[in-house]
PDB file of N, CA and C in Angstrom:
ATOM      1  N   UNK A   1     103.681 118.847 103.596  1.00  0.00           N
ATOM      2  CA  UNK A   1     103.329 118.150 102.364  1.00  0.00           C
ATOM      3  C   UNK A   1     103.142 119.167 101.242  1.00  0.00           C
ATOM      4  N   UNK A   2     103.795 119.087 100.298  1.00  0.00           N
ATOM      5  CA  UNK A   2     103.717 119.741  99.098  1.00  0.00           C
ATOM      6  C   UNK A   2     102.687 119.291  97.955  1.00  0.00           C
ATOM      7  N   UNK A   3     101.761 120.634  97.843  1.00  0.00           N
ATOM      8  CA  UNK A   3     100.617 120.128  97.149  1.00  0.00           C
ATOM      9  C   UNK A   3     100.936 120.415  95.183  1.00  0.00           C
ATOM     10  N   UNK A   4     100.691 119.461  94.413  1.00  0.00           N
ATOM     11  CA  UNK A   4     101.159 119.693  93.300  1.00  0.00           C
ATOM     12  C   UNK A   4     100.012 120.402  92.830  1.00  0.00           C
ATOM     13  N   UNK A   5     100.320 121.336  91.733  1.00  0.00           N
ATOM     14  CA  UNK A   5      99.805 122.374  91.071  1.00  0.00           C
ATOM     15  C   UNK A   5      99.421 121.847  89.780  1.00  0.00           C
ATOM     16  N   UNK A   6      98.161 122.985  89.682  1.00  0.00           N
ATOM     17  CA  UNK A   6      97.526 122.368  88.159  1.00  0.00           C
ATOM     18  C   UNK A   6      98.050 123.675  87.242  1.00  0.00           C
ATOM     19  N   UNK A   7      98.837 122.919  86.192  1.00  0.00           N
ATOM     20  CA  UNK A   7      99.647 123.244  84.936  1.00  0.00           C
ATOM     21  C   UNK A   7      99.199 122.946  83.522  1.00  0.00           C
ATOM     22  N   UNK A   8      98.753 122.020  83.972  1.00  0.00           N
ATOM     23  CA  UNK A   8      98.124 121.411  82.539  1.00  0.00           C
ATOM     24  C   UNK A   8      96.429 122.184  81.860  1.00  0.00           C
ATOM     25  N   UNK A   9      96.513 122.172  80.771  1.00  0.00           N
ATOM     26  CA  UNK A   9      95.070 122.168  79.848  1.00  0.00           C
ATOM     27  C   UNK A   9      94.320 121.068  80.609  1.00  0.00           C
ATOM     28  N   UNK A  10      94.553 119.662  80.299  1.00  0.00           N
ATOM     29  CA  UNK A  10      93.558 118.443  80.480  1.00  0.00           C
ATOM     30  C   UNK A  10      94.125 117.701  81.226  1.00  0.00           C
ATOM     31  N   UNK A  11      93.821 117.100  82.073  1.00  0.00           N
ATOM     32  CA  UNK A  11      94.377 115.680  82.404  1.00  0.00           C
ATOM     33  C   UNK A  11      93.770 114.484  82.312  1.00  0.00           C
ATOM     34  N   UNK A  12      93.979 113.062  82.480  1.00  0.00           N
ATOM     35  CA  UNK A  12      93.554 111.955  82.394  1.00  0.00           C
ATOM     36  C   UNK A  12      92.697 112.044  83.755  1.00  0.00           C
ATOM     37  N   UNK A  13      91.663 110.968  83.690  1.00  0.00           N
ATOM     38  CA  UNK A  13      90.871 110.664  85.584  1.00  0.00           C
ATOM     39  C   UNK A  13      92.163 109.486  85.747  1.00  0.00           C
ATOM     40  N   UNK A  14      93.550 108.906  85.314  1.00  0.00           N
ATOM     41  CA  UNK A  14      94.236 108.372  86.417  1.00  0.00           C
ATOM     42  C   UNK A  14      95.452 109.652  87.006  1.00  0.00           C
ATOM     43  N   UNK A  15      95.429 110.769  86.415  1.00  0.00           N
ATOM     44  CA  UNK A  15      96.260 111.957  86.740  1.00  0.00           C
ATOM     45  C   UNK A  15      95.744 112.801  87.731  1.00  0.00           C
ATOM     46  N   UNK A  16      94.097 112.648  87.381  1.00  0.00           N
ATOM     47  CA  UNK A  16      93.219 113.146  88.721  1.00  0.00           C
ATOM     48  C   UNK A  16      92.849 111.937  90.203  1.00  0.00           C
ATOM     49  N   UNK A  17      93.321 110.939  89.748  1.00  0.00           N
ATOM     50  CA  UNK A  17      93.224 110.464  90.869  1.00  0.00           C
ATOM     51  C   UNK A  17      94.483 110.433  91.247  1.00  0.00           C
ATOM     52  N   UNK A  18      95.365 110.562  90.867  1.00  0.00           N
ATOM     53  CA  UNK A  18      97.153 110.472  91.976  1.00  0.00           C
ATOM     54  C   UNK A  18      96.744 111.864  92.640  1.00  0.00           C
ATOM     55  N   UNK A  19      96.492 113.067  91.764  1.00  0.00           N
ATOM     56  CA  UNK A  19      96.360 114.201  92.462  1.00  0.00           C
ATOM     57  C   UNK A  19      95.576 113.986  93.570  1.00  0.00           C
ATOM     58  N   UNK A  20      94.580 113.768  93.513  1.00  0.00           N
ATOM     59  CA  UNK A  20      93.321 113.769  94.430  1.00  0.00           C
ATOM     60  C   UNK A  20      93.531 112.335  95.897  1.00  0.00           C
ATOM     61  N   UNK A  21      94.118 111.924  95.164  1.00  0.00           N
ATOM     62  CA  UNK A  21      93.781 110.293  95.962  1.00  0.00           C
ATOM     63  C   UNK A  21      92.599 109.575  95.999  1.00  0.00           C
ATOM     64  N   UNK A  22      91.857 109.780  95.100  1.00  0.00           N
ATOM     65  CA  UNK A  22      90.688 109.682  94.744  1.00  0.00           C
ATOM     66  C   UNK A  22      90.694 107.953  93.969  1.00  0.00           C
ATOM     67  N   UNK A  23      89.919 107.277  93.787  1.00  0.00           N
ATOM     68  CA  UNK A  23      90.021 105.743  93.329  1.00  0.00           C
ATOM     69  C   UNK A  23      89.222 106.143  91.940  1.00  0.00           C
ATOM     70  N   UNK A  24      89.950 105.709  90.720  1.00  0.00           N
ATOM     71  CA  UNK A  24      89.292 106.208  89.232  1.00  0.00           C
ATOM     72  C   UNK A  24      87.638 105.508  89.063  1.00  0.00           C
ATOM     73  N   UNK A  25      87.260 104.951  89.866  1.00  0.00           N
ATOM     74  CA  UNK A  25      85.646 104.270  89.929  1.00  0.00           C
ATOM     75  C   UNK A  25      84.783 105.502  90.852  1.00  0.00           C
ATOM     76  N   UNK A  26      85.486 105.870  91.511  1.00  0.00           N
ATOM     77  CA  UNK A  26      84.549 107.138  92.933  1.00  0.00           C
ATOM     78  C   UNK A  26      84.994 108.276  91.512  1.00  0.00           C
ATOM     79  N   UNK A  27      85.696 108.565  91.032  1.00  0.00           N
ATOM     80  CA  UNK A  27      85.566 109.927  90.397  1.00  0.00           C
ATOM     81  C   UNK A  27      84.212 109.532  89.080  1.00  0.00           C
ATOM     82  N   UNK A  28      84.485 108.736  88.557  1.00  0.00           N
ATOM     83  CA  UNK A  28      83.163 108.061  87.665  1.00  0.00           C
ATOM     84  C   UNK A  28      82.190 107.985  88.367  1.00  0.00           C
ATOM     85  N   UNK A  29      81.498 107.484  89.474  1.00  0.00           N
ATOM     86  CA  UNK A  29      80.570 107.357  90.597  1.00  0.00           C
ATOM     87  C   UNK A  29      80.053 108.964  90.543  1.00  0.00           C
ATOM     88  N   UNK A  30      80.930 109.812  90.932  1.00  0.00           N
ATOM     89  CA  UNK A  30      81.025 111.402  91.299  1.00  0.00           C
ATOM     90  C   UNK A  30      80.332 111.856  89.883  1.00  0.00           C
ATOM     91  N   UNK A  31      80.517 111.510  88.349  1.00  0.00           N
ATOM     92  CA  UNK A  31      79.790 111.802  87.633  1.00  0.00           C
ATOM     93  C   UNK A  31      78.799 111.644  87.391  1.00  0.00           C
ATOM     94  N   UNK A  32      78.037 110.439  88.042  1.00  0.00           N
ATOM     95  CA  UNK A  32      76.753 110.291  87.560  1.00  0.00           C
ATOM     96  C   UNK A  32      76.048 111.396  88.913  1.00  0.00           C
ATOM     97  N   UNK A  33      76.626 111.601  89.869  1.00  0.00           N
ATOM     98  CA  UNK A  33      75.604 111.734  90.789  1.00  0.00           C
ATOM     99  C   UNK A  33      75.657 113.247  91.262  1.00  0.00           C
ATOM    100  N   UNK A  34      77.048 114.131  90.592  1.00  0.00           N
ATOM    101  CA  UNK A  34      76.834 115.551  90.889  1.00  0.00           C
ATOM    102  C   UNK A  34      77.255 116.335  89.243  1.00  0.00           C
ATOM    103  N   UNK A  35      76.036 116.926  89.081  1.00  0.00           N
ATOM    104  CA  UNK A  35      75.914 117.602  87.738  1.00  0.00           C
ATOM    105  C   UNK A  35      77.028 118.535  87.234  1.00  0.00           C
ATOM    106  N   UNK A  36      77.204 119.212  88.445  1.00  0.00           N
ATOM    107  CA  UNK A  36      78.535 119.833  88.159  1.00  0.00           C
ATOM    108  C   UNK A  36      80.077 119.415  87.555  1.00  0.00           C
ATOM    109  N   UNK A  37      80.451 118.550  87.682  1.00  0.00           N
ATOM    110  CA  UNK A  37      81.074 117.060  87.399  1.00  0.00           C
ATOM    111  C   UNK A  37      80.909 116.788  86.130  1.00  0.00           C
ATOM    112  N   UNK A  38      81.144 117.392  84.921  1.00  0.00           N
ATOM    113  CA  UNK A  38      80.956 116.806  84.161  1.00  0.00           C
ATOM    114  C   UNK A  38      82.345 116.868  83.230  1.00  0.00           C
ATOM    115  N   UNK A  39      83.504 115.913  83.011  1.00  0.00           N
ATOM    116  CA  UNK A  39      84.447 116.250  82.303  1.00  0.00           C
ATOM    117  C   UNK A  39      84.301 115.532  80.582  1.00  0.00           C
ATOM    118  N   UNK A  40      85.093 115.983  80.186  1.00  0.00           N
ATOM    119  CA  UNK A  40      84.593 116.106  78.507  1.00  0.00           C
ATOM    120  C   UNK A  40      85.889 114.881  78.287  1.00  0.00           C
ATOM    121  N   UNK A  41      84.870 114.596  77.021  1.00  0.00           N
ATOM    122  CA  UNK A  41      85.721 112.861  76.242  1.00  0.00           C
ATOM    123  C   UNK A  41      86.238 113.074  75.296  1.00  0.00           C
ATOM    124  N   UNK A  42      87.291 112.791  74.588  1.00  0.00           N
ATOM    125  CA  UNK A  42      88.077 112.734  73.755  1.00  0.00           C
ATOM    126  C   UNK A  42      87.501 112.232  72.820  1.00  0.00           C
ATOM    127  N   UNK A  43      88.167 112.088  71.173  1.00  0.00           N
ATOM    128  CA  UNK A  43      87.840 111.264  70.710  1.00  0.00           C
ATOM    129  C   UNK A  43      87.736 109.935  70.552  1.00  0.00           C
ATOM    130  N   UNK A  44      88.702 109.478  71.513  1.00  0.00           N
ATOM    131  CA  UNK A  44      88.610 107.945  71.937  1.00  0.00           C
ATOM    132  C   UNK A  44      88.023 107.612  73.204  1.00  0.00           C
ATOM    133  N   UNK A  45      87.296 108.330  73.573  1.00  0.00           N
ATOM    134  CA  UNK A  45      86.039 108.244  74.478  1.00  0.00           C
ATOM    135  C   UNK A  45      86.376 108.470  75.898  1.00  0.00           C
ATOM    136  N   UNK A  46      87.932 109.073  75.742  1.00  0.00           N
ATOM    137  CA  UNK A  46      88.577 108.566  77.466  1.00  0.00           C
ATOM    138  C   UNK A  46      88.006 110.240  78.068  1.00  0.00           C
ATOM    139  N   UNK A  47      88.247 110.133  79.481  1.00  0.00           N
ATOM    140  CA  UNK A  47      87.992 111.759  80.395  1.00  0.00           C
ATOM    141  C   UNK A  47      88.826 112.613  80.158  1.00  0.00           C
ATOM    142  N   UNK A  48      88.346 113.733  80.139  1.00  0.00           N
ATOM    143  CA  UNK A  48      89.807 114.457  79.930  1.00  0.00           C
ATOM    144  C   UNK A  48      89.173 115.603  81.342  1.00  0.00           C
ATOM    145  N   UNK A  49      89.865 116.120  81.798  1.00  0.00           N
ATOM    146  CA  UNK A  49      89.259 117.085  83.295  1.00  0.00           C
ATOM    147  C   UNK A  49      89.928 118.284  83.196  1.00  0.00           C
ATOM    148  N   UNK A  50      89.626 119.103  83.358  1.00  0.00           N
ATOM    149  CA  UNK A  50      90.016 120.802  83.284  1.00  0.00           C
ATOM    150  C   UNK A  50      90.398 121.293  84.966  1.00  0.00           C
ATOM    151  N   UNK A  51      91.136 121.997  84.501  1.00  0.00           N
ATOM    152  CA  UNK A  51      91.452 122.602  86.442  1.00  0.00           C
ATOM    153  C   UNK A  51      89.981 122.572  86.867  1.00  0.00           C
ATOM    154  N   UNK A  52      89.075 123.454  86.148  1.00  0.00           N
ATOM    155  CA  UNK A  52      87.960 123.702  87.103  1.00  0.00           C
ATOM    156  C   UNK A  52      86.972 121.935  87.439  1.00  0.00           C
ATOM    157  N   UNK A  53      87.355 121.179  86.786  1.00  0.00           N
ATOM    158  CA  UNK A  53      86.684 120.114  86.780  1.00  0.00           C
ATOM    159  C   UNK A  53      87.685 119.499  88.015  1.00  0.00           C
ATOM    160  N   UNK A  54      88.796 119.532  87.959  1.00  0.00           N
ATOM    161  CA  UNK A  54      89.205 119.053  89.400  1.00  0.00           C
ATOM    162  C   UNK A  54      89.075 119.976  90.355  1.00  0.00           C
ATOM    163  N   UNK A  55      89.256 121.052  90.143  1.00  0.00           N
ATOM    164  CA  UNK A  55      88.177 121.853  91.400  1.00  0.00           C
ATOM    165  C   UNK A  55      87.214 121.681  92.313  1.00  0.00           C
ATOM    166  N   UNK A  56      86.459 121.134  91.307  1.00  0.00           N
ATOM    167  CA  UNK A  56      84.915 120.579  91.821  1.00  0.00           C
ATOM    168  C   UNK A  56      85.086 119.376  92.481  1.00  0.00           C
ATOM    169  N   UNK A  57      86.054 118.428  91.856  1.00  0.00           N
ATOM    170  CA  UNK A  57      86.091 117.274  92.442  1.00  0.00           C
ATOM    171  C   UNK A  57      87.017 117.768  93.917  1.00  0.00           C
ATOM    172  N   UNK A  58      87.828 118.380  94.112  1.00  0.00           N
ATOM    173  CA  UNK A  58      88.068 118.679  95.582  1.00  0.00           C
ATOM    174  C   UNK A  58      87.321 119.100  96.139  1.00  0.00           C
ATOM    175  N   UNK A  59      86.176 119.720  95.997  1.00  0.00           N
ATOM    176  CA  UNK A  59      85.050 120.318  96.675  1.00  0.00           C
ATOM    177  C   UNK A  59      84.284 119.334  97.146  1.00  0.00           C
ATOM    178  N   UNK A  60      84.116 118.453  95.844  1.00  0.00           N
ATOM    179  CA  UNK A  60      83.323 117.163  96.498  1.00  0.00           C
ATOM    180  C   UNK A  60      83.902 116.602  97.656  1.00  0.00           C
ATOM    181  N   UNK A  61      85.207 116.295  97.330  1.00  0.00           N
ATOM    182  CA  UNK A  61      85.624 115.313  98.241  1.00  0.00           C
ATOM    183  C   UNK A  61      86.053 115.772  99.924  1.00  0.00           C
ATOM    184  N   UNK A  62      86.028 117.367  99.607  1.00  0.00           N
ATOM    185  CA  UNK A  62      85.735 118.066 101.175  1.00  0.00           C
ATOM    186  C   UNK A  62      84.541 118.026 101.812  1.00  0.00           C
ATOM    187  N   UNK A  63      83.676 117.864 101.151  1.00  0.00           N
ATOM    188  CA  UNK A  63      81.868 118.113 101.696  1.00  0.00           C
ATOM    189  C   UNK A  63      81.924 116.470 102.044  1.00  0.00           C
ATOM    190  N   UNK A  64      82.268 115.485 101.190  1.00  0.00           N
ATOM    191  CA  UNK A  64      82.225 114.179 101.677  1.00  0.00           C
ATOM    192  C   UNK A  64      83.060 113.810 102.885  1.00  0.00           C
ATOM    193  N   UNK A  65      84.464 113.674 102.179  1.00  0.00           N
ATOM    194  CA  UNK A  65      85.295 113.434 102.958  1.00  0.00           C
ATOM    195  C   UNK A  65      85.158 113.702 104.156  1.00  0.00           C
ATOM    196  N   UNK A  66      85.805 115.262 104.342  1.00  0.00           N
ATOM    197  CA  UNK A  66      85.678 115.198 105.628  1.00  0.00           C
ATOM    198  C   UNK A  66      84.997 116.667 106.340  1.00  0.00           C
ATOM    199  N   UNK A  67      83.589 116.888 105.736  1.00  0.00           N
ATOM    200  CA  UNK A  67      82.829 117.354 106.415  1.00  0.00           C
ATOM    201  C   UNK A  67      82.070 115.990 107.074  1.00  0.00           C
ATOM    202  N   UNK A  68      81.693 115.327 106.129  1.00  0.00           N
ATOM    203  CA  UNK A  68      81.200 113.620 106.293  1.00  0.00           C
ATOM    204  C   UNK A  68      79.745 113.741 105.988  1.00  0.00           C
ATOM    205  N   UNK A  69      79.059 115.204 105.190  1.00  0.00           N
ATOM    206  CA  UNK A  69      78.288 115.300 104.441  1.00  0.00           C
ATOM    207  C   UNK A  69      77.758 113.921 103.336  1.00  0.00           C
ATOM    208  N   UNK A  70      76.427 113.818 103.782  1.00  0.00           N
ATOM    209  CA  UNK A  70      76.129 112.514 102.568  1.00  0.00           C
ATOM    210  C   UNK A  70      75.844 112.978 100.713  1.00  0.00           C
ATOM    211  N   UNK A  71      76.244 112.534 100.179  1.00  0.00           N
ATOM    212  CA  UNK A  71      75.983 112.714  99.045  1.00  0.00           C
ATOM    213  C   UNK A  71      74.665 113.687  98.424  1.00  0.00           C
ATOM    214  N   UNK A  72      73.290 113.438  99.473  1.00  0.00           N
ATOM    215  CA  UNK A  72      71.976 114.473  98.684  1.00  0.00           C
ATOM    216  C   UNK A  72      72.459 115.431  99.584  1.00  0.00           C
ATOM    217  N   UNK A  73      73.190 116.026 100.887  1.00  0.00           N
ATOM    218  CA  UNK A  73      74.075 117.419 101.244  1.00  0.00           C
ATOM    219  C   UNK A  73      74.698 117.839 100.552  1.00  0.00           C
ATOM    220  N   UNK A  74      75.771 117.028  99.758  1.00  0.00           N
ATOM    221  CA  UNK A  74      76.673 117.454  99.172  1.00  0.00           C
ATOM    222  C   UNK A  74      75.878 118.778  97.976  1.00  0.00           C
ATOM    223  N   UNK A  75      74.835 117.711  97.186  1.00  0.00           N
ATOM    224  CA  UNK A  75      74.283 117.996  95.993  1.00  0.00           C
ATOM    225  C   UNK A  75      73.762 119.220  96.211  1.00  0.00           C
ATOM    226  N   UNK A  76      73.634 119.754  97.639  1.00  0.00           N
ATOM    227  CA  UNK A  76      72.527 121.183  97.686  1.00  0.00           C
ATOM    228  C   UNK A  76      73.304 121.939  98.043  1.00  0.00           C
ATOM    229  N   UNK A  77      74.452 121.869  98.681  1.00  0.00           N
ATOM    230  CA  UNK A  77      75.499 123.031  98.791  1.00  0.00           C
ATOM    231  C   UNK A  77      75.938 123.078  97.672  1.00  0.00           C
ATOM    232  N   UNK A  78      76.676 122.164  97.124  1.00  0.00           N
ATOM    233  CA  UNK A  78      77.272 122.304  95.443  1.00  0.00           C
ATOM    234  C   UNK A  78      76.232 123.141  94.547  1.00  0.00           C
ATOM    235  N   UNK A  79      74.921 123.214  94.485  1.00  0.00           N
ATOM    236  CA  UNK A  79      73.929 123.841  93.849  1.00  0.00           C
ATOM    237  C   UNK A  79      73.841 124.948  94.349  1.00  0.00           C
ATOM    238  N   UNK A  80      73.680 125.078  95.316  1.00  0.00           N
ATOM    239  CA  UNK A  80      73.776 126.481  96.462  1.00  0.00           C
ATOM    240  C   UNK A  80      74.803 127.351  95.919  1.00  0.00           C
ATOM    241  N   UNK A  81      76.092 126.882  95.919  1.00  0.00           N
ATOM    242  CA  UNK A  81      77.761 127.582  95.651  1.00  0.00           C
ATOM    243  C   UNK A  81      77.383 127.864  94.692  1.00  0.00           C
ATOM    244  N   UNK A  82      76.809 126.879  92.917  1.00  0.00           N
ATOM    245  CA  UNK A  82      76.833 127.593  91.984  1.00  0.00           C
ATOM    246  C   UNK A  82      75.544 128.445  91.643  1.00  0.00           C
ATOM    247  N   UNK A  83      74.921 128.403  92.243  1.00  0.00           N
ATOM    248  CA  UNK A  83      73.359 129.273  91.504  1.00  0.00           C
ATOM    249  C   UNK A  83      73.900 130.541  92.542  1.00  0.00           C
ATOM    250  N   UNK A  84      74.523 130.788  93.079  1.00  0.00           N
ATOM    251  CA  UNK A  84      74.875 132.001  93.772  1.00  0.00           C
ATOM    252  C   UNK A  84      76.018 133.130  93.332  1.00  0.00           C
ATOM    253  N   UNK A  85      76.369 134.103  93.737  1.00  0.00           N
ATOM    254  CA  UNK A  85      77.146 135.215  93.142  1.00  0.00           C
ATOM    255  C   UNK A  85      78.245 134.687  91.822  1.00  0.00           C
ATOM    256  N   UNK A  86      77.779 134.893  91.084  1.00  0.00           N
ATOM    257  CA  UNK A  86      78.486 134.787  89.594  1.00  0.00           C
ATOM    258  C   UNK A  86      78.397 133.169  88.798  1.00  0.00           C
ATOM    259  N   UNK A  87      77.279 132.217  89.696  1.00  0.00           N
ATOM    260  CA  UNK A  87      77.611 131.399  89.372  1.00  0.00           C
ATOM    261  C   UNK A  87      77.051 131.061  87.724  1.00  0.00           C
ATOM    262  N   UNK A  88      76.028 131.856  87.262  1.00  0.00           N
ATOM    263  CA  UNK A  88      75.624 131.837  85.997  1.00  0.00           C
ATOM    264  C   UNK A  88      76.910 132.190  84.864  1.00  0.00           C
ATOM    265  N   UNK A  89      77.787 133.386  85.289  1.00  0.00           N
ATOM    266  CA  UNK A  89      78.634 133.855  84.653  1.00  0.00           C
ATOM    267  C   UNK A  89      79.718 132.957  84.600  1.00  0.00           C
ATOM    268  N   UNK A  90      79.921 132.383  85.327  1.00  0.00           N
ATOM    269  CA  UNK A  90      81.207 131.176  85.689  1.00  0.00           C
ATOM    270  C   UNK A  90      80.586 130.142  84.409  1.00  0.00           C
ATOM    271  N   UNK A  91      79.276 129.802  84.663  1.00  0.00           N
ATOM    272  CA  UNK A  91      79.344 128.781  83.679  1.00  0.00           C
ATOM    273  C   UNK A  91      79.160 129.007  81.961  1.00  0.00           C
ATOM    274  N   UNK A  92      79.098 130.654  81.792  1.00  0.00           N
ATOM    275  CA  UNK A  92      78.838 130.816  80.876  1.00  0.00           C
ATOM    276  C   UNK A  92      80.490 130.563  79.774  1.00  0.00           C
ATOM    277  N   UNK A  93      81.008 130.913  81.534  1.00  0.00           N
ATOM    278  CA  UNK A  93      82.339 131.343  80.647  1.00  0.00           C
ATOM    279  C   UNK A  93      83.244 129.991  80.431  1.00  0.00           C
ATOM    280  N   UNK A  94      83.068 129.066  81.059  1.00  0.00           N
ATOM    281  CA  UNK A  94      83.220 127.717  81.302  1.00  0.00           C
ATOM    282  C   UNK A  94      82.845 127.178  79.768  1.00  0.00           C
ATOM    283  N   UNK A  95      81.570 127.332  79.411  1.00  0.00           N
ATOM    284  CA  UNK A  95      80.573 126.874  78.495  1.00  0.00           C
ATOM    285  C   UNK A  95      81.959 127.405  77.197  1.00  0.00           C
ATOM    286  N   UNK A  96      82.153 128.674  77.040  1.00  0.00           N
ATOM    287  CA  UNK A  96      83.056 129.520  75.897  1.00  0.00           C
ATOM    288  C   UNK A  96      84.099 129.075  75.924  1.00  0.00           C
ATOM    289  N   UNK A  97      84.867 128.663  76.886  1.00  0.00           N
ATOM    290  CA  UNK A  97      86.006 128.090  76.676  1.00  0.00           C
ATOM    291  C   UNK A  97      85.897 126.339  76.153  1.00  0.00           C
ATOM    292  N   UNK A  98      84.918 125.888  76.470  1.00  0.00           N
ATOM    293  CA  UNK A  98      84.861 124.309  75.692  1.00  0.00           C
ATOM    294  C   UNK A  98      84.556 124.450  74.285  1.00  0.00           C
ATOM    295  N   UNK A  99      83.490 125.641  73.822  1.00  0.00           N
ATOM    296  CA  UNK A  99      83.470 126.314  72.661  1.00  0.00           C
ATOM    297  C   UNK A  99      84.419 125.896  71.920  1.00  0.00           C
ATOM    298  N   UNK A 100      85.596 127.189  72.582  1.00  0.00           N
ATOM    299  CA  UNK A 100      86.477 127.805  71.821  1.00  0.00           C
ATOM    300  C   UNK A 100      87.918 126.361  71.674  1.00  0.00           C
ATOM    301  N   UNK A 101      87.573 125.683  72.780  1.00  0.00           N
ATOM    302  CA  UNK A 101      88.930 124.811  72.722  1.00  0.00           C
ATOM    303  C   UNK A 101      88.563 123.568  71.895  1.00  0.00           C
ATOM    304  N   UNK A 102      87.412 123.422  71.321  1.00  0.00           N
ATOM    305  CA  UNK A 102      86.602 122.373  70.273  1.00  0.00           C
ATOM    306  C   UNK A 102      86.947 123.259  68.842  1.00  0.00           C
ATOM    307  N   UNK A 103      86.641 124.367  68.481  1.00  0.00           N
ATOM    308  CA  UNK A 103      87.288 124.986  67.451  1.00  0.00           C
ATOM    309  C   UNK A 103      88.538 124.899  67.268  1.00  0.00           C
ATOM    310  N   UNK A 104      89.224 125.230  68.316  1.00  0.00           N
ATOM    311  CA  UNK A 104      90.699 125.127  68.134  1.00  0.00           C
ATOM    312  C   UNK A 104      91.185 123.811  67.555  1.00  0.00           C
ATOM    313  N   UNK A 105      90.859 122.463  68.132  1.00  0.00           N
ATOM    314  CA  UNK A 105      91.206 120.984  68.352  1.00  0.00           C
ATOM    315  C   UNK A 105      90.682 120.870  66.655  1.00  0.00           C
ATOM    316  N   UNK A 106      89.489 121.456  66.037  1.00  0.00           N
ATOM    317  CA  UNK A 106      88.898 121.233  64.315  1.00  0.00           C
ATOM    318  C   UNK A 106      89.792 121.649  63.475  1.00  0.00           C
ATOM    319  N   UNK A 107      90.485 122.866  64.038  1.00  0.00           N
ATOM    320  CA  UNK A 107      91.400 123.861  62.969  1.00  0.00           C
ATOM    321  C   UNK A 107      92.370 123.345  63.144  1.00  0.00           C
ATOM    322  N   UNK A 108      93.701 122.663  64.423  1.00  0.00           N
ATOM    323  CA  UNK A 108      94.510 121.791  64.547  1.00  0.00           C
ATOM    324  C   UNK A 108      94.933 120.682  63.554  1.00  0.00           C
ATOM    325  N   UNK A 109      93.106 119.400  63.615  1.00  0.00           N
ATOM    326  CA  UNK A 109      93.453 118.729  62.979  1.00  0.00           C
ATOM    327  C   UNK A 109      92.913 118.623  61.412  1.00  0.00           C
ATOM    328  N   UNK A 110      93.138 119.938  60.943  1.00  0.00           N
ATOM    329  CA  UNK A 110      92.676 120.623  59.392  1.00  0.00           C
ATOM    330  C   UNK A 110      94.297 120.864  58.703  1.00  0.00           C
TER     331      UNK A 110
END
């Protein structure tokens, strides 16, 4: 099975769910309930998800899926992974690039 590759800047949550196989209500579900998870809205209010935001959502869906981890497991390894080696720096840099790609998107439509 050939796994498709992330190419894109953003994608839609129905582009992350063909990828994922994921049902577009469980990836919404997945936002309220793991912090990490958080993908950014457009101006017309829709998801937009970043590689690293589907990242996470494969992570989720391995600790669920099929470790068969319950959801408050999931939440303490996922916390665990990021409060650990670089995980401050990851989000700093995470944080700079939404920055910088919100500046960009102002000067675009200027």
């Amino acid at each position: 099975m050939q796994e498709k590759s992330i190419q894109k800047l953003y994608y839609s949550i129905g582009e992350v769910s063909e990828m994922t196989g994921l049902e577009t209500h469980v990836l919404r579900y997945w936002e309220t309930e793991f912090r990490e998870l958080k993908p950014r809205k457009n101006r017309a209010g829709r998801r937009t998800y970043t590689s690293e935001d589907i990242r996470i959502v494969e992570r989720i869906r391995y600790l669920l899926k099929d470790r068969g981890l319950k959801i408050k497991a999931a939440k303490k390894v996922l916390s665990a992974e990021e409060s650990g080696a670089g995980g401050e720096h990851m989000r700093n840099l995470a944080e700079l690039r939404r920055f910088l790609k919100e500046a960009l998107d102002q000067l675009e439509a200027n």
